[in-house]
PDB file of N, CA and C in Angstrom:
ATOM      1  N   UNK A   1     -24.374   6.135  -9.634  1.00  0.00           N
ATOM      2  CA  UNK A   1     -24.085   5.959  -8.230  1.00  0.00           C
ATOM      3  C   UNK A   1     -22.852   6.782  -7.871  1.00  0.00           C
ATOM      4  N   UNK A   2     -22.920   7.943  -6.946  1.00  0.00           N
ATOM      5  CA  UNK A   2     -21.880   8.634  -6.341  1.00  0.00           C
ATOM      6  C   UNK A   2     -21.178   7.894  -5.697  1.00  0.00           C
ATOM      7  N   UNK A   3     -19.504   7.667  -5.940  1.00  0.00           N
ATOM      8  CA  UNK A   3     -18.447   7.316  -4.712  1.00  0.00           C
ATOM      9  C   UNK A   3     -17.694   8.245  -3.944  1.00  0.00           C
ATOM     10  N   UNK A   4     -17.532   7.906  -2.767  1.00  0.00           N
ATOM     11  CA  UNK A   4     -16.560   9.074  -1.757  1.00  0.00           C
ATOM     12  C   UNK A   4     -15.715   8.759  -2.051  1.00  0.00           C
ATOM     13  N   UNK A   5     -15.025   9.655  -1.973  1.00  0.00           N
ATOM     14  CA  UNK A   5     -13.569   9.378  -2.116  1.00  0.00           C
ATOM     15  C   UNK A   5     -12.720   9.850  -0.753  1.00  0.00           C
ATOM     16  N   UNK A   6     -11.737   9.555  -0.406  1.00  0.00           N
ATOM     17  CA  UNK A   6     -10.964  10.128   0.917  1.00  0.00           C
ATOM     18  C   UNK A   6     -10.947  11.906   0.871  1.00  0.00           C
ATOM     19  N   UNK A   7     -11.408  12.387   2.008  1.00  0.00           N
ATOM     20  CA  UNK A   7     -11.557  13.638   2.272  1.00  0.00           C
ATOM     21  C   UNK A   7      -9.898  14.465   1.905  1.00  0.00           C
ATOM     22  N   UNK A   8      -8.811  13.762   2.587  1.00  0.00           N
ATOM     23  CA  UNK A   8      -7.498  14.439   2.270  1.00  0.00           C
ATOM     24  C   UNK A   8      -6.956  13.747   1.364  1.00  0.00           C
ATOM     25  N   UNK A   9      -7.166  13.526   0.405  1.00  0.00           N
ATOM     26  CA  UNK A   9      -6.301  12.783  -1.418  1.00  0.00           C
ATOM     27  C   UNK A   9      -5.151  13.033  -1.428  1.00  0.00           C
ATOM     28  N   UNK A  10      -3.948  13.015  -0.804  1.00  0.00           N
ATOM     29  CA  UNK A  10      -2.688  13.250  -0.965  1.00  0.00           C
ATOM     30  C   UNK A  10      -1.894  12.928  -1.891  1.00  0.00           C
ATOM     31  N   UNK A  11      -1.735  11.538  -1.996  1.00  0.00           N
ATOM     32  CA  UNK A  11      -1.086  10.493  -3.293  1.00  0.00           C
ATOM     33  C   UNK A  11      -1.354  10.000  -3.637  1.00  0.00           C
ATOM     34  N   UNK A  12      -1.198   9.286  -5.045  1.00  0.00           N
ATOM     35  CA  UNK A  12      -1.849   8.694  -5.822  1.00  0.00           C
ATOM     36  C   UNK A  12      -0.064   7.394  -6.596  1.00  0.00           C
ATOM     37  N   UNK A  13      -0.777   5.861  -6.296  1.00  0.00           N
ATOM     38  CA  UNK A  13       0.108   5.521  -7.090  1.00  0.00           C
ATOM     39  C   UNK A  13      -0.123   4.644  -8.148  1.00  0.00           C
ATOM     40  N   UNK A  14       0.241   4.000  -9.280  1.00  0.00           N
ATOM     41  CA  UNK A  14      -0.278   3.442 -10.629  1.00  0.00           C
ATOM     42  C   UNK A  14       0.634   1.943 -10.390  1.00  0.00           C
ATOM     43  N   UNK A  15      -0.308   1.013 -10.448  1.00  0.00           N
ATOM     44  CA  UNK A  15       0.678  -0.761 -10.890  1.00  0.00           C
ATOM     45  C   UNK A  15       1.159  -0.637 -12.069  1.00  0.00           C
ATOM     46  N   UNK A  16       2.684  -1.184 -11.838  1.00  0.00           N
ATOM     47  CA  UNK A  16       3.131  -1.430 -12.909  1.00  0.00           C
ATOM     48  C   UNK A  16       2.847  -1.867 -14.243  1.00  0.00           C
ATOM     49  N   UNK A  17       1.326  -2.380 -14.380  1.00  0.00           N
ATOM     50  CA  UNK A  17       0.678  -2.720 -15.882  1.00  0.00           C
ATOM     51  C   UNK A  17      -0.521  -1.584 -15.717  1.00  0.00           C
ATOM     52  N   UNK A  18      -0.615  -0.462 -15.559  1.00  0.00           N
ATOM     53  CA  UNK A  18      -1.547   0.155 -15.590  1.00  0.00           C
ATOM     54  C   UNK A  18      -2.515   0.055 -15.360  1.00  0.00           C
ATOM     55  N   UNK A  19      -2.890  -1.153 -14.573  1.00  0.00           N
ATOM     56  CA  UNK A  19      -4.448  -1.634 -14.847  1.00  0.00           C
ATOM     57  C   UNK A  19      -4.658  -1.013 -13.442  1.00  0.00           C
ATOM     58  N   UNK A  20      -4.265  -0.895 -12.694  1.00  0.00           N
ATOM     59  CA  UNK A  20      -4.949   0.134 -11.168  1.00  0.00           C
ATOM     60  C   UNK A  20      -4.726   1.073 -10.645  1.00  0.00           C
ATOM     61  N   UNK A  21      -4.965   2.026 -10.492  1.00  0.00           N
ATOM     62  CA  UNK A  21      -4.508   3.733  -9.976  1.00  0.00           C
ATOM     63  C   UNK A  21      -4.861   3.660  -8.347  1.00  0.00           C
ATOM     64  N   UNK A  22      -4.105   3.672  -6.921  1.00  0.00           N
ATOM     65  CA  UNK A  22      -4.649   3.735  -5.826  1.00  0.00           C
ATOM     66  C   UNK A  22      -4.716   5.566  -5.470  1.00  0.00           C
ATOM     67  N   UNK A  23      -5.322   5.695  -4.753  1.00  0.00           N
ATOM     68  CA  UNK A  23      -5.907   7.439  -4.274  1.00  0.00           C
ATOM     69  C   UNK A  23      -5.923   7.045  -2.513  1.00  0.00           C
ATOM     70  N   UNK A  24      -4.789   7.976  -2.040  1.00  0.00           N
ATOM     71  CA  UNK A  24      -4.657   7.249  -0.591  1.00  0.00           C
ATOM     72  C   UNK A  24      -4.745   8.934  -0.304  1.00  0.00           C
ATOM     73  N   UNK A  25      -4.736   8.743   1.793  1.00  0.00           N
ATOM     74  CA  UNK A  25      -3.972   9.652   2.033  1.00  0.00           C
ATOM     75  C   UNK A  25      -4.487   9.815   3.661  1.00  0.00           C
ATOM     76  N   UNK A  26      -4.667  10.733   4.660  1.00  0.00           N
ATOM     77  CA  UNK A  26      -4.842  10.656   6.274  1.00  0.00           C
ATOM     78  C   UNK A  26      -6.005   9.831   6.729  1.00  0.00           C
ATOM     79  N   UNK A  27      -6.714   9.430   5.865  1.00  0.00           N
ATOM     80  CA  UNK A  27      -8.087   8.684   6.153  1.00  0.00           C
ATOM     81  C   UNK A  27      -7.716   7.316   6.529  1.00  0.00           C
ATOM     82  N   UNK A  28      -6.363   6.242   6.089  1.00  0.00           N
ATOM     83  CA  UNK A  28      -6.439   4.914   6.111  1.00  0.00           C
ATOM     84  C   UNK A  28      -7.111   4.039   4.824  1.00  0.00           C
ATOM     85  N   UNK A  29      -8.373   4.771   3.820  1.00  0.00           N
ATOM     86  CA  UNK A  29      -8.768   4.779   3.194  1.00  0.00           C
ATOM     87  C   UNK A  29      -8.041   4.788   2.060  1.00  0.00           C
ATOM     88  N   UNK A  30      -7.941   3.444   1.247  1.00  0.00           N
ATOM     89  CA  UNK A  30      -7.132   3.526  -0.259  1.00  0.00           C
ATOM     90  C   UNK A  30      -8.332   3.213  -1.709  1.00  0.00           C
ATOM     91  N   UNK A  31      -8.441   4.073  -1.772  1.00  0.00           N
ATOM     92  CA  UNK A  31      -9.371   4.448  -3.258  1.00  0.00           C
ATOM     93  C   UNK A  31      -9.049   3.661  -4.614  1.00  0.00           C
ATOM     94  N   UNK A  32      -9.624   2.382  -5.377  1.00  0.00           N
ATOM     95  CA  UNK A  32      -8.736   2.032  -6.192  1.00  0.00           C
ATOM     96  C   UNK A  32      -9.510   2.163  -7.640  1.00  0.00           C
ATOM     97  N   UNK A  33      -9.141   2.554  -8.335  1.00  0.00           N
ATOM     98  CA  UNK A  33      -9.394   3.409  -9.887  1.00  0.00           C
ATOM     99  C   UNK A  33      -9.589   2.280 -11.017  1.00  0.00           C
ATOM    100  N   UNK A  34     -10.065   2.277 -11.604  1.00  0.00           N
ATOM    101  CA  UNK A  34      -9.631   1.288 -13.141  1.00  0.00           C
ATOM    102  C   UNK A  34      -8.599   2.084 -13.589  1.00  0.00           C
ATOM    103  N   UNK A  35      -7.396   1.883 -14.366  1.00  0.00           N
ATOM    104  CA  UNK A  35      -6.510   2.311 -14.680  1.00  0.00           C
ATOM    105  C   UNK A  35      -6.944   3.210 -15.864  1.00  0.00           C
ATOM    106  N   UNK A  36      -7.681   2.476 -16.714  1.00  0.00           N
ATOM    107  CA  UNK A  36      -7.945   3.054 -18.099  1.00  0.00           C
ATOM    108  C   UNK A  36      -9.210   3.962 -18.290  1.00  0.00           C
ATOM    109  N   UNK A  37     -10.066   3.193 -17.381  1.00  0.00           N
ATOM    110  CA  UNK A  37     -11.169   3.636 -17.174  1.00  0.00           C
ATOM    111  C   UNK A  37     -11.671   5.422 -16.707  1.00  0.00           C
ATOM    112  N   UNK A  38     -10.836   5.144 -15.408  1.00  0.00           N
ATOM    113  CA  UNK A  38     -10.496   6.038 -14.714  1.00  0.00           C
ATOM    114  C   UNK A  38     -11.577   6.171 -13.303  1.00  0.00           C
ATOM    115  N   UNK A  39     -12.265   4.933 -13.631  1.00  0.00           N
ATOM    116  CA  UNK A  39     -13.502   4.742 -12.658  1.00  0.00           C
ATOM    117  C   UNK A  39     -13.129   4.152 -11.546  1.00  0.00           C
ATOM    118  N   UNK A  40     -13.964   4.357 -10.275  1.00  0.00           N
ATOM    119  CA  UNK A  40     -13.987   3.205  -8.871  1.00  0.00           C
ATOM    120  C   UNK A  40     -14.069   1.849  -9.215  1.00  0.00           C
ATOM    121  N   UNK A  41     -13.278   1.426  -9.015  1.00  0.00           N
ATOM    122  CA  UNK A  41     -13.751   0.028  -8.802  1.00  0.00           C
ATOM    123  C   UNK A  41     -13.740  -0.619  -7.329  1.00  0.00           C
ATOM    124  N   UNK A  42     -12.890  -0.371  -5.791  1.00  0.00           N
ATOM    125  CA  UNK A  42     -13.030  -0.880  -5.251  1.00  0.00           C
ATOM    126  C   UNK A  42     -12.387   0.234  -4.250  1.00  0.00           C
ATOM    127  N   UNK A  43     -13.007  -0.133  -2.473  1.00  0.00           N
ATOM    128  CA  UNK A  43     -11.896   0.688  -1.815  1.00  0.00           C
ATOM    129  C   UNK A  43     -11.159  -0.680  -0.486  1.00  0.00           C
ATOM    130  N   UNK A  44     -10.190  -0.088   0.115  1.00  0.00           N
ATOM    131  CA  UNK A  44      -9.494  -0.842   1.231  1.00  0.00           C
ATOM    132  C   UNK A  44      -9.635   0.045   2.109  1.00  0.00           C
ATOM    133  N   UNK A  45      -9.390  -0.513   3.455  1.00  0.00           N
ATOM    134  CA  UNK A  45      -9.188  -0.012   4.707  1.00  0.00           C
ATOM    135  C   UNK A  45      -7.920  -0.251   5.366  1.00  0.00           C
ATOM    136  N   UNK A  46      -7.462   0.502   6.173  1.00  0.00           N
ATOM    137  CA  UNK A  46      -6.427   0.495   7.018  1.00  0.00           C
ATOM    138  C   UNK A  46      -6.727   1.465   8.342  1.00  0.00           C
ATOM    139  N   UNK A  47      -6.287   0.760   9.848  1.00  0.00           N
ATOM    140  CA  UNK A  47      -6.765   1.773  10.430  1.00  0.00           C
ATOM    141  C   UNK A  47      -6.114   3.175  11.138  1.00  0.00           C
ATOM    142  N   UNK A  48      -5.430   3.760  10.279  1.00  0.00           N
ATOM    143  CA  UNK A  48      -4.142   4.279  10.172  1.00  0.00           C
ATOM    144  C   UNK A  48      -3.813   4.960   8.639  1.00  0.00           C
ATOM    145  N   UNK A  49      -3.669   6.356   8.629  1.00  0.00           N
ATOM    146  CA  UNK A  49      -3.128   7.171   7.609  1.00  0.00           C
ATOM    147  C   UNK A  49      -2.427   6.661   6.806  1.00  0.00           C
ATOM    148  N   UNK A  50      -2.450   6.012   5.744  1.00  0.00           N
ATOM    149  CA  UNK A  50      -1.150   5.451   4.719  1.00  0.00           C
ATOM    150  C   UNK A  50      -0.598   6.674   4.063  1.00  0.00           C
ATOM    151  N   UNK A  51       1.007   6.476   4.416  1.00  0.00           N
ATOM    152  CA  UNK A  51       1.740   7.032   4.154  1.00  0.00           C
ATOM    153  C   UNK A  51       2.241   6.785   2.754  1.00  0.00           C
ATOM    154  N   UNK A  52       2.551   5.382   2.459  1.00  0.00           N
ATOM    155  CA  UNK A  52       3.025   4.542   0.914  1.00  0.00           C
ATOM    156  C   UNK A  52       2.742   4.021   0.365  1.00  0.00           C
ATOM    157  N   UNK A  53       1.940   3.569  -1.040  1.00  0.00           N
ATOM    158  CA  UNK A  53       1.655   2.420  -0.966  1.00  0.00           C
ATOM    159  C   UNK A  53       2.254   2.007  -2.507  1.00  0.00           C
ATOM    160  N   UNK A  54       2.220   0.697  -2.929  1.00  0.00           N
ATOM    161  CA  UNK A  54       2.846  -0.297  -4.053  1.00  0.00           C
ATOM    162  C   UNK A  54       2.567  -1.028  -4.285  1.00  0.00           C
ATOM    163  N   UNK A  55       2.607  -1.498  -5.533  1.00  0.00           N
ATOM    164  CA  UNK A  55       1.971  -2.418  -6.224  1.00  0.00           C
ATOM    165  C   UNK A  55       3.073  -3.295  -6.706  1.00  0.00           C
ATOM    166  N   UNK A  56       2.672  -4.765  -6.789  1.00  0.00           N
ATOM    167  CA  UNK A  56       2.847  -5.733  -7.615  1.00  0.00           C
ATOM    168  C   UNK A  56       2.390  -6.443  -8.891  1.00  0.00           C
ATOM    169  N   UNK A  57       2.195  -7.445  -9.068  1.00  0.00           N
ATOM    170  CA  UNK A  57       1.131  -7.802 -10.468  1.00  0.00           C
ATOM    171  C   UNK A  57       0.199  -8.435  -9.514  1.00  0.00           C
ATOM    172  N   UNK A  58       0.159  -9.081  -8.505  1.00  0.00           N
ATOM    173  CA  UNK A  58      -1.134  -9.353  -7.846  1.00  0.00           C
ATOM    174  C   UNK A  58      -2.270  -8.652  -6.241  1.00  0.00           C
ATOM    175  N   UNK A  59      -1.151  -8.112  -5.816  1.00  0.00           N
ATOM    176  CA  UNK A  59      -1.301  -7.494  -4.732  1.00  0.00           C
ATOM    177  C   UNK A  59      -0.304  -6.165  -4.407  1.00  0.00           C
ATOM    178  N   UNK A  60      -1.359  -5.544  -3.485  1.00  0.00           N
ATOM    179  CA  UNK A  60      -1.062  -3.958  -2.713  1.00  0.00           C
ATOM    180  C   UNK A  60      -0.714  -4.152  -1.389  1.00  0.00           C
ATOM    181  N   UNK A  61       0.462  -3.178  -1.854  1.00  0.00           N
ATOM    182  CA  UNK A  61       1.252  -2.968  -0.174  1.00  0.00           C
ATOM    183  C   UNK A  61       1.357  -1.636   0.266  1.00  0.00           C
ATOM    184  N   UNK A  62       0.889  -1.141   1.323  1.00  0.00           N
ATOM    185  CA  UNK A  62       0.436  -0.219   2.090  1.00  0.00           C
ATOM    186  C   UNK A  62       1.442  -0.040   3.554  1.00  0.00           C
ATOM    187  N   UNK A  63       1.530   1.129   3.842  1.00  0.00           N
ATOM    188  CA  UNK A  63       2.229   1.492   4.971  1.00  0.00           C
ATOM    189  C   UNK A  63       1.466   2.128   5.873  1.00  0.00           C
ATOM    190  N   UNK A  64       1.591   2.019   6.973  1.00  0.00           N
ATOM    191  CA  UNK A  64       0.528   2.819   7.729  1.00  0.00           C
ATOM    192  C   UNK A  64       1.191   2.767   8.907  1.00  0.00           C
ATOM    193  N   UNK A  65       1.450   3.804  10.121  1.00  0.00           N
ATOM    194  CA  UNK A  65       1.850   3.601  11.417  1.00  0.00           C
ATOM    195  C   UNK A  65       2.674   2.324  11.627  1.00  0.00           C
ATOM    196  N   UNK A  66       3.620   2.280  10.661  1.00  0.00           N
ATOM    197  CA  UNK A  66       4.458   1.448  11.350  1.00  0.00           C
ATOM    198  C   UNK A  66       4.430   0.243  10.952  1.00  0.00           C
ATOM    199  N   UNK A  67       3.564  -0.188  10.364  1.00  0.00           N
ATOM    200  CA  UNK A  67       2.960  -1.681  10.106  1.00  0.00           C
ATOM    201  C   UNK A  67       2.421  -1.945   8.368  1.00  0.00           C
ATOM    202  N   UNK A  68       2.998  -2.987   7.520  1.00  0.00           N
ATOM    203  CA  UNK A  68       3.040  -2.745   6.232  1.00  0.00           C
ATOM    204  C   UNK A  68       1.545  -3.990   6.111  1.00  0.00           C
ATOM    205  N   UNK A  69       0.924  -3.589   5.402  1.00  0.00           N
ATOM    206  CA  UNK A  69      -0.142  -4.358   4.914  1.00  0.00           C
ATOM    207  C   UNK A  69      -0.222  -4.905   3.874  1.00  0.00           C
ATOM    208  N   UNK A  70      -0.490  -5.968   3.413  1.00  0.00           N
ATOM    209  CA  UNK A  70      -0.246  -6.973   1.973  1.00  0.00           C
ATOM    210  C   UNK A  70      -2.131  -7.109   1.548  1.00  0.00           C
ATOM    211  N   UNK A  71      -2.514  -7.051   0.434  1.00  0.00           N
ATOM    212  CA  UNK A  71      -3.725  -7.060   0.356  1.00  0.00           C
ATOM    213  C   UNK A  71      -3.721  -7.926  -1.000  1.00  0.00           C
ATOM    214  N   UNK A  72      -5.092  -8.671  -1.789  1.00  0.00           N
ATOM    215  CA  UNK A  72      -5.214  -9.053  -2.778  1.00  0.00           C
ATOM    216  C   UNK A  72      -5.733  -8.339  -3.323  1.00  0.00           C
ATOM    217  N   UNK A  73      -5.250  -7.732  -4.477  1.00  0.00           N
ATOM    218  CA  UNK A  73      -6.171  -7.159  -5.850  1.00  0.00           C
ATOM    219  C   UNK A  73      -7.538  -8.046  -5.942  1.00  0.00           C
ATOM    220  N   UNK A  74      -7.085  -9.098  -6.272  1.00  0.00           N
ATOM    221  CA  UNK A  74      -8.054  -9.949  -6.985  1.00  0.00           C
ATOM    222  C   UNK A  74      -9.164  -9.892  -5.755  1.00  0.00           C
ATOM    223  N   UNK A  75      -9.079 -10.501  -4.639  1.00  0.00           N
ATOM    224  CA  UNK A  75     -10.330 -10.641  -3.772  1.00  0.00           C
ATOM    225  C   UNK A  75      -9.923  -9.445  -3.336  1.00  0.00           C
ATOM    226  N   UNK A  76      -9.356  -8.956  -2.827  1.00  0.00           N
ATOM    227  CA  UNK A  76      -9.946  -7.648  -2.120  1.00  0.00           C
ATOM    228  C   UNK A  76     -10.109  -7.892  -1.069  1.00  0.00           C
ATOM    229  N   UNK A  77      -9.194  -8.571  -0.348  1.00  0.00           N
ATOM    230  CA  UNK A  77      -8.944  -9.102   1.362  1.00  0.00           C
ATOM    231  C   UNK A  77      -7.264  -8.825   1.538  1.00  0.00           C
ATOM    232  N   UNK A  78      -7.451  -8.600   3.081  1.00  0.00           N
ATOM    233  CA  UNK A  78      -6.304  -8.266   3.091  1.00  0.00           C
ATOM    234  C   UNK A  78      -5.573  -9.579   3.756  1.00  0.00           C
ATOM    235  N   UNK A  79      -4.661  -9.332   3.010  1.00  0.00           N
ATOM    236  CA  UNK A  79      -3.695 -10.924   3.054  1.00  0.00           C
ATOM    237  C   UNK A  79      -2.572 -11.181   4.346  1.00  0.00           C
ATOM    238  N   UNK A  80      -1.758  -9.912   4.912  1.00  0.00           N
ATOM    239  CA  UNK A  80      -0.901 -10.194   5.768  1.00  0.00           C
ATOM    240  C   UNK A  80      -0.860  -8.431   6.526  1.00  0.00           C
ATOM    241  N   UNK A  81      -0.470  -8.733   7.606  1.00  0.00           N
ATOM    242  CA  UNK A  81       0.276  -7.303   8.148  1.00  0.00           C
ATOM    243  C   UNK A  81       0.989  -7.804   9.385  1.00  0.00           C
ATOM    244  N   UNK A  82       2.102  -6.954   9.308  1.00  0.00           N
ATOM    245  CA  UNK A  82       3.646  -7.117  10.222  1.00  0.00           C
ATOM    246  C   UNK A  82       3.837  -5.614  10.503  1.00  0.00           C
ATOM    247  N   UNK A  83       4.514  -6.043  11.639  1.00  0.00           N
ATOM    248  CA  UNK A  83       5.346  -4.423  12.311  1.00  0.00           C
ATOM    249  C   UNK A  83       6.517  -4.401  10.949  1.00  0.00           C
ATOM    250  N   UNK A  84       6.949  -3.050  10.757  1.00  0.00           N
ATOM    251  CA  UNK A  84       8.632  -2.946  10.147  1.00  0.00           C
ATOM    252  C   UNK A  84       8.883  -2.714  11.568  1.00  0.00           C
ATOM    253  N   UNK A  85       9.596  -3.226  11.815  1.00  0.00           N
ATOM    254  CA  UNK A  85      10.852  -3.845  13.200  1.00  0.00           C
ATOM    255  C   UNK A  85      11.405  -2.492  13.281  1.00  0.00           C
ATOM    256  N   UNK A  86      11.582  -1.875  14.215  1.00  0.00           N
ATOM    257  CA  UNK A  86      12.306  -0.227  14.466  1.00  0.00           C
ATOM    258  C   UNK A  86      12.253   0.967  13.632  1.00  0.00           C
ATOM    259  N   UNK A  87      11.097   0.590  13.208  1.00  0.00           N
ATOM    260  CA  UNK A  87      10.445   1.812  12.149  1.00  0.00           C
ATOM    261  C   UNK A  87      10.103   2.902  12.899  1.00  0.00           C
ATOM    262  N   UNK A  88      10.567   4.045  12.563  1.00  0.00           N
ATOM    263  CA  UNK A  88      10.164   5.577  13.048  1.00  0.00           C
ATOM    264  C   UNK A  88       9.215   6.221  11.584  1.00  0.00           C
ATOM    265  N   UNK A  89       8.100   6.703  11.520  1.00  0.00           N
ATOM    266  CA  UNK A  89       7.875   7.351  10.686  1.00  0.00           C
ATOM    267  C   UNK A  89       7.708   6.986   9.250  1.00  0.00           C
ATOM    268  N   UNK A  90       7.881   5.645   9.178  1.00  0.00           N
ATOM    269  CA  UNK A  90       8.178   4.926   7.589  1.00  0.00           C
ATOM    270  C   UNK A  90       7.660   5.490   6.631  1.00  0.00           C
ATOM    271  N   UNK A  91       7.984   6.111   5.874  1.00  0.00           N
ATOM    272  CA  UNK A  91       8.060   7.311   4.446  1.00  0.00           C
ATOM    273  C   UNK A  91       8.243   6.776   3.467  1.00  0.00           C
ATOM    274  N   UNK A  92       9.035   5.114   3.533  1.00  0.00           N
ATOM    275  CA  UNK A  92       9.144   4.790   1.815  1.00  0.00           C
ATOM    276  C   UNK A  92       8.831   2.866   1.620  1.00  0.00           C
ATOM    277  N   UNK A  93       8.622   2.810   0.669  1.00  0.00           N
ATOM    278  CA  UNK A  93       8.286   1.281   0.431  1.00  0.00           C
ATOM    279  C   UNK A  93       8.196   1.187  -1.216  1.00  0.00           C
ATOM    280  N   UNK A  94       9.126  -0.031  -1.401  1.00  0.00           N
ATOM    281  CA  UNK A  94       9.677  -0.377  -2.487  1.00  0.00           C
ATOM    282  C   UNK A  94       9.456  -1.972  -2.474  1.00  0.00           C
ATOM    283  N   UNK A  95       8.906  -2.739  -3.483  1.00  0.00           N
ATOM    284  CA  UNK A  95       8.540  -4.044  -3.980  1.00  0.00           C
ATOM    285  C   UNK A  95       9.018  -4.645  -5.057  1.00  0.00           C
ATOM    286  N   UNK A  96       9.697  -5.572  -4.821  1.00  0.00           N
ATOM    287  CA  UNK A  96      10.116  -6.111  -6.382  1.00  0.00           C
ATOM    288  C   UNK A  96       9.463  -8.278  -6.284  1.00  0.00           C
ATOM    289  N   UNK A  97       9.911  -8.524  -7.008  1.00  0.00           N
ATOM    290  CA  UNK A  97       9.518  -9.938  -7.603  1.00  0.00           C
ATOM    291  C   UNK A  97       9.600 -10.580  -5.744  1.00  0.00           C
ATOM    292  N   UNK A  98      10.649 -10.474  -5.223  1.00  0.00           N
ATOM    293  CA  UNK A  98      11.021 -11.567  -4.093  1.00  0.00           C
ATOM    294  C   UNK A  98      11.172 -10.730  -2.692  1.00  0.00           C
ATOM    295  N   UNK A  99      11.292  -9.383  -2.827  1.00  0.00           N
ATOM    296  CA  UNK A  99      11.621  -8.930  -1.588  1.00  0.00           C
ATOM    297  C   UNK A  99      10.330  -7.252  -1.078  1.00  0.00           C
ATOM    298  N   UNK A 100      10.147  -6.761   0.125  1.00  0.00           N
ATOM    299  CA  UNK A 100       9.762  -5.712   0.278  1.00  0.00           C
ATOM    300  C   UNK A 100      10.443  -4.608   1.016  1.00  0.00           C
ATOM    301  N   UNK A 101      10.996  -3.683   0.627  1.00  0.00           N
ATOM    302  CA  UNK A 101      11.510  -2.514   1.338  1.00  0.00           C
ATOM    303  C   UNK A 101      11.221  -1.661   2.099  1.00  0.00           C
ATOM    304  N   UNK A 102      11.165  -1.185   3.038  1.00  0.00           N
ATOM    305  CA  UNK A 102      11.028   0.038   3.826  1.00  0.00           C
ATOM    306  C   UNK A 102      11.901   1.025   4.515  1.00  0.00           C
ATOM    307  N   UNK A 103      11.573   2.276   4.702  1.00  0.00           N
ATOM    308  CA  UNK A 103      12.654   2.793   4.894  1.00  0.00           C
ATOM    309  C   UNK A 103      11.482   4.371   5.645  1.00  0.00           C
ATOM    310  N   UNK A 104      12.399   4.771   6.790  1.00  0.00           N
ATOM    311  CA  UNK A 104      11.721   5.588   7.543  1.00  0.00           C
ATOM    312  C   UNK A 104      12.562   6.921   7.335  1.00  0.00           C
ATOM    313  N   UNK A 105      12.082   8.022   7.998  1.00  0.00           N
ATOM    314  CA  UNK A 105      12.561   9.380   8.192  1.00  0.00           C
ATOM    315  C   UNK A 105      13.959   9.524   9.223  1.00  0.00           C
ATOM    316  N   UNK A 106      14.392   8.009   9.868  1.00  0.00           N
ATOM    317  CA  UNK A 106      15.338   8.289  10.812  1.00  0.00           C
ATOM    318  C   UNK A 106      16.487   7.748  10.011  1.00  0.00           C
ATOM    319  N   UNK A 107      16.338   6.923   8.467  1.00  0.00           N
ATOM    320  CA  UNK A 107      17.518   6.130   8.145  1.00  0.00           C
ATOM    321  C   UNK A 107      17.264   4.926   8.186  1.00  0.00           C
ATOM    322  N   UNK A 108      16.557   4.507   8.500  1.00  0.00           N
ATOM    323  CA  UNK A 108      16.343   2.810   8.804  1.00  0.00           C
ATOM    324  C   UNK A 108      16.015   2.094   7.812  1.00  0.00           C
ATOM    325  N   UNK A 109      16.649   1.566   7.466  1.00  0.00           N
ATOM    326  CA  UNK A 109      15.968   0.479   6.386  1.00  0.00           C
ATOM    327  C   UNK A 109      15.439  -1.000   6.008  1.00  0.00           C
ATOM    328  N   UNK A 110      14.306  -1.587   6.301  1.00  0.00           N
ATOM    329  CA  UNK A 110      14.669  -2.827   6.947  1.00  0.00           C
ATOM    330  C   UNK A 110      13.505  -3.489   4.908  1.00  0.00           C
ATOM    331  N   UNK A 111      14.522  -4.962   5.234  1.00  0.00           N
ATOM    332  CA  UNK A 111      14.102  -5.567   4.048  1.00  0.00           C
ATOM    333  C   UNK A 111      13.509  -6.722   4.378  1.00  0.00           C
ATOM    334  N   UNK A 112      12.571  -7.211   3.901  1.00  0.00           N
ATOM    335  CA  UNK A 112      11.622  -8.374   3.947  1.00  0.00           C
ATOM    336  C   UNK A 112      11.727  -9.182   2.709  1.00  0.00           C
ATOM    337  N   UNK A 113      11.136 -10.495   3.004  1.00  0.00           N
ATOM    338  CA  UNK A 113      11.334 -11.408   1.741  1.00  0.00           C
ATOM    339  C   UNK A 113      10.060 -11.538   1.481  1.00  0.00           C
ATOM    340  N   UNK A 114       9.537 -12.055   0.737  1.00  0.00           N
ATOM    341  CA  UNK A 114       7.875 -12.470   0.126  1.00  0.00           C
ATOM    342  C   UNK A 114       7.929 -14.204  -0.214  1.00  0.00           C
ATOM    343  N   UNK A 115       6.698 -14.582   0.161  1.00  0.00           N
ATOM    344  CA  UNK A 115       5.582 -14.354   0.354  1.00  0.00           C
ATOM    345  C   UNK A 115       5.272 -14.014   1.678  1.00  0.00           C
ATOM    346  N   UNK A 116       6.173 -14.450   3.148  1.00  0.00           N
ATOM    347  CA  UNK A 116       6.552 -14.918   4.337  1.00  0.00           C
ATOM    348  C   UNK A 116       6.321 -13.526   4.829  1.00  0.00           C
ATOM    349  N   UNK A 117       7.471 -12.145   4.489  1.00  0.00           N
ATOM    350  CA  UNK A 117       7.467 -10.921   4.579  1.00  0.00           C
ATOM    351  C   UNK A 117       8.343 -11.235   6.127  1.00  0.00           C
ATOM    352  N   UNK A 118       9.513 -11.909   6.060  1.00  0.00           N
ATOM    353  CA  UNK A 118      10.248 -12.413   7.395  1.00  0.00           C
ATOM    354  C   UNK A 118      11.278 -11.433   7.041  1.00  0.00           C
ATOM    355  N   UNK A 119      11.980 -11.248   8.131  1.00  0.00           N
ATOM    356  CA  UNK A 119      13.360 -10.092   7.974  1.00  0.00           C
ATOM    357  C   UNK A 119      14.384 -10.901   7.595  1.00  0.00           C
ATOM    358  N   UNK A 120      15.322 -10.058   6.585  1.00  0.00           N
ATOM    359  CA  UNK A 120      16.066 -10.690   6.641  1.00  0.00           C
ATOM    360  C   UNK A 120      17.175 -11.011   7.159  1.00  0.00           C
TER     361      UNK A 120
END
């Protein structure tokens, strides 16, 4: 069985246990890999070019126009999405155990807490 893959493939990022490779890029479309495998296993939507995206041990976080998306690995639904609050351009996103980062092309940096994803 042939899979598409996103027409413009820009970036590609790996979860921290190797087990998932995402393939993003102007489509909104996030491509997700077996890590080892190197095969499809699943895709996401966004309706909006992702610019970033990151991993946790259970879920993917995605940037897109402004608005960060929380998704489940496991089901494969998407779990939350919020504005970043005075985001121009948002270019970066960083995840750790308790908090989510973002940070745009103007300087801005705004931090979120998890599971909530409330400002802080």
């Amino acid at each position: 069985m042939t899979r598409c893959f996103p027409k413009h493939i820009e970036k590609i990022a790996i979860s921290p246990d190797e087990t998932y490779i995402a393939v993003y890029g102007q489509t909104g479309d996030i491509v997700i890999l077996d890590g080892q495998q190197k095969h499809f296993m699943f895709s996401l939507k966004t309706p909006h070019a992702v610019s970033k995206v990151q991993f946790d041990k259970e879920r993917l976080y995605a940037i897109a126009s402004g608005n960060v998306y929380t998704y489940c690995l496991r089901t494969r639904k998407l779990l939350s999405c919020f504005h970043d609050s005075g985001s121009l351009n948002s270019t970066a996103l960083a995840v750790s155990a308790s908090r989510v980062a973002t940070g745009s092309s103007s300087g801005m940096i705004n931090i979120y807490s998890k599971p909530g994803t409330y400002p802080l």
